[in-house]
C-alpha atoms as a PDB file:
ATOM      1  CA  UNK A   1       0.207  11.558   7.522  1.00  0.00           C
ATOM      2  CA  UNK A   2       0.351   8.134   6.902  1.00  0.00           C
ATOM      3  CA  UNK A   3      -0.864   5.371   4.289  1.00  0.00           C
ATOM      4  CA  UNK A   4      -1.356   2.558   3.933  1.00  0.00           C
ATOM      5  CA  UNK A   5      -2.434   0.276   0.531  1.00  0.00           C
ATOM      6  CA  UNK A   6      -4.715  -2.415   0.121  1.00  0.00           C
ATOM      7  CA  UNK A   7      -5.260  -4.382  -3.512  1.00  0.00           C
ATOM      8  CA  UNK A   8      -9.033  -5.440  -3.762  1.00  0.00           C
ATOM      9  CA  UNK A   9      -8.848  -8.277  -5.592  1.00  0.00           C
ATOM     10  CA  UNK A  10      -7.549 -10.337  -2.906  1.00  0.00           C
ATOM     11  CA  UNK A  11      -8.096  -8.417   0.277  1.00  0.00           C
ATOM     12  CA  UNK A  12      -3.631  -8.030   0.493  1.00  0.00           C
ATOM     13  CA  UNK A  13      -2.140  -5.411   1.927  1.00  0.00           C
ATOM     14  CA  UNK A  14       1.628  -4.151   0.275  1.00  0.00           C
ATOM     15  CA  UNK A  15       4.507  -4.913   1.990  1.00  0.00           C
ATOM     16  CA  UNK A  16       7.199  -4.707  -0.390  1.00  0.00           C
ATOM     17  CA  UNK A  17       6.268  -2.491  -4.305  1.00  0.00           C
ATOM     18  CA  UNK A  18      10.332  -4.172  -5.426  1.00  0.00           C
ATOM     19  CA  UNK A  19       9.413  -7.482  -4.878  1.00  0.00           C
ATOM     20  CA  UNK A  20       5.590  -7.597  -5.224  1.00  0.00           C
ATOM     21  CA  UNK A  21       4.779  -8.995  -2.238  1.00  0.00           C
ATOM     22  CA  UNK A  22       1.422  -8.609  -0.616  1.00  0.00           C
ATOM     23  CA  UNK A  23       0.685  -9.548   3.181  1.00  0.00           C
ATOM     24  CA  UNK A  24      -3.069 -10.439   4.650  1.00  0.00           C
ATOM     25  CA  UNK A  25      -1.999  -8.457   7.869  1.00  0.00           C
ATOM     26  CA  UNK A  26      -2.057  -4.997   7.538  1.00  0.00           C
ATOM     27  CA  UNK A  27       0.212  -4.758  10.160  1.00  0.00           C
ATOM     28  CA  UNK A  28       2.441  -6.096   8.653  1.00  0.00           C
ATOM     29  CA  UNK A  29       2.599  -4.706   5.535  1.00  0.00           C
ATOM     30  CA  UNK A  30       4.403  -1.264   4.773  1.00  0.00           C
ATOM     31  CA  UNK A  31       3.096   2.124   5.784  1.00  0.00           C
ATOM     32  CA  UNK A  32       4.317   4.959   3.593  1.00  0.00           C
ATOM     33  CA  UNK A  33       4.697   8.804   4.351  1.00  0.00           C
ATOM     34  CA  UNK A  34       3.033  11.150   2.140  1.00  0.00           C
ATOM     35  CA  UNK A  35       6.061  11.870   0.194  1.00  0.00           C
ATOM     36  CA  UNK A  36       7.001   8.535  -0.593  1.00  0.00           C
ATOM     37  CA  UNK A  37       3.136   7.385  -1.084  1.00  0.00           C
ATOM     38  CA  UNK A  38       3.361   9.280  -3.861  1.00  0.00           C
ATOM     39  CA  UNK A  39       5.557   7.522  -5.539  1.00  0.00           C
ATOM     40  CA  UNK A  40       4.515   3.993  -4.708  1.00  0.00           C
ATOM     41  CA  UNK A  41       1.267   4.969  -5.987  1.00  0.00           C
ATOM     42  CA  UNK A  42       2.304   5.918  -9.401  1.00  0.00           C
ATOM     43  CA  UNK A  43       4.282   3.099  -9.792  1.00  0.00           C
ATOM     44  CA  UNK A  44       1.227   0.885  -8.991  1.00  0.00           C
ATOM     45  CA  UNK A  45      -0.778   2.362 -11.488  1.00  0.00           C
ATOM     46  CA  UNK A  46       1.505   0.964 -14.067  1.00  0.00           C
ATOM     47  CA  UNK A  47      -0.042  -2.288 -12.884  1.00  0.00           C
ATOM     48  CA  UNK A  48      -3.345  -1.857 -11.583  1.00  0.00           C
ATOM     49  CA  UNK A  49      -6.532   0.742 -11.749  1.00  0.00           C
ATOM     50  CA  UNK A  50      -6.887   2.947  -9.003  1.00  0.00           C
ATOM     51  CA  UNK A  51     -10.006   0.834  -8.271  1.00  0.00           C
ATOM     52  CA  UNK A  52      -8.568  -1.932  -7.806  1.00  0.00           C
ATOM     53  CA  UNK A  53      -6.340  -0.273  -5.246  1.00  0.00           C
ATOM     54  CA  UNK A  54      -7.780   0.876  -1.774  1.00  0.00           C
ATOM     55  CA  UNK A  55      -6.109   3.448   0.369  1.00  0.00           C
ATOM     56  CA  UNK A  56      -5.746   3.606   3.957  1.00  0.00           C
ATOM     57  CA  UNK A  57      -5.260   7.220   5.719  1.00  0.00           C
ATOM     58  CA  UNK A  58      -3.734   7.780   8.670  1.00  0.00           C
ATOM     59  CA  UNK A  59      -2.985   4.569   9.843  1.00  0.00           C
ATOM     60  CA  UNK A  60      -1.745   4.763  13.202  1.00  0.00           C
ATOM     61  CA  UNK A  61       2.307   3.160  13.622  1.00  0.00           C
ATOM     62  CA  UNK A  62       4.790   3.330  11.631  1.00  0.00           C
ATOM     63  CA  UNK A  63       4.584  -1.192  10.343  1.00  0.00           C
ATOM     64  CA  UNK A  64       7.833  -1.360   8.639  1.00  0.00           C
END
């Protein structure tokens, strides 16, 4: 299973949660595994509401 995560307020997909840096391509931006989604997710919610935060769900490739 794969995800991928999309912040509303500007239509940006993540590519990078170290650096903050958001892409308008989701296929370009980062697709995470379940186990590390986790993570990435609760570190975003330090930040944002969940939403403000949109998930994608078995998004086909693996991005980066």
């Amino acid at each position: 299973m794969y995800k991928k995560i999309q912040r509303l307020s500007d239509l940006k997909f993540l590519l990078s949660l170290e650096n903050d840096i958001w892409v308008d391509n989701i296929k370009e931006s980062t697709t995470y595994r379940l186990s590390e989604f986790n993570n990435v997710k609760q570190t975003l919610l330090t930040s944002y509401q969940e939403s403000e935060l949109k998930i994608y769900t078995n998004y086909q490739g693996r991005g980066n």
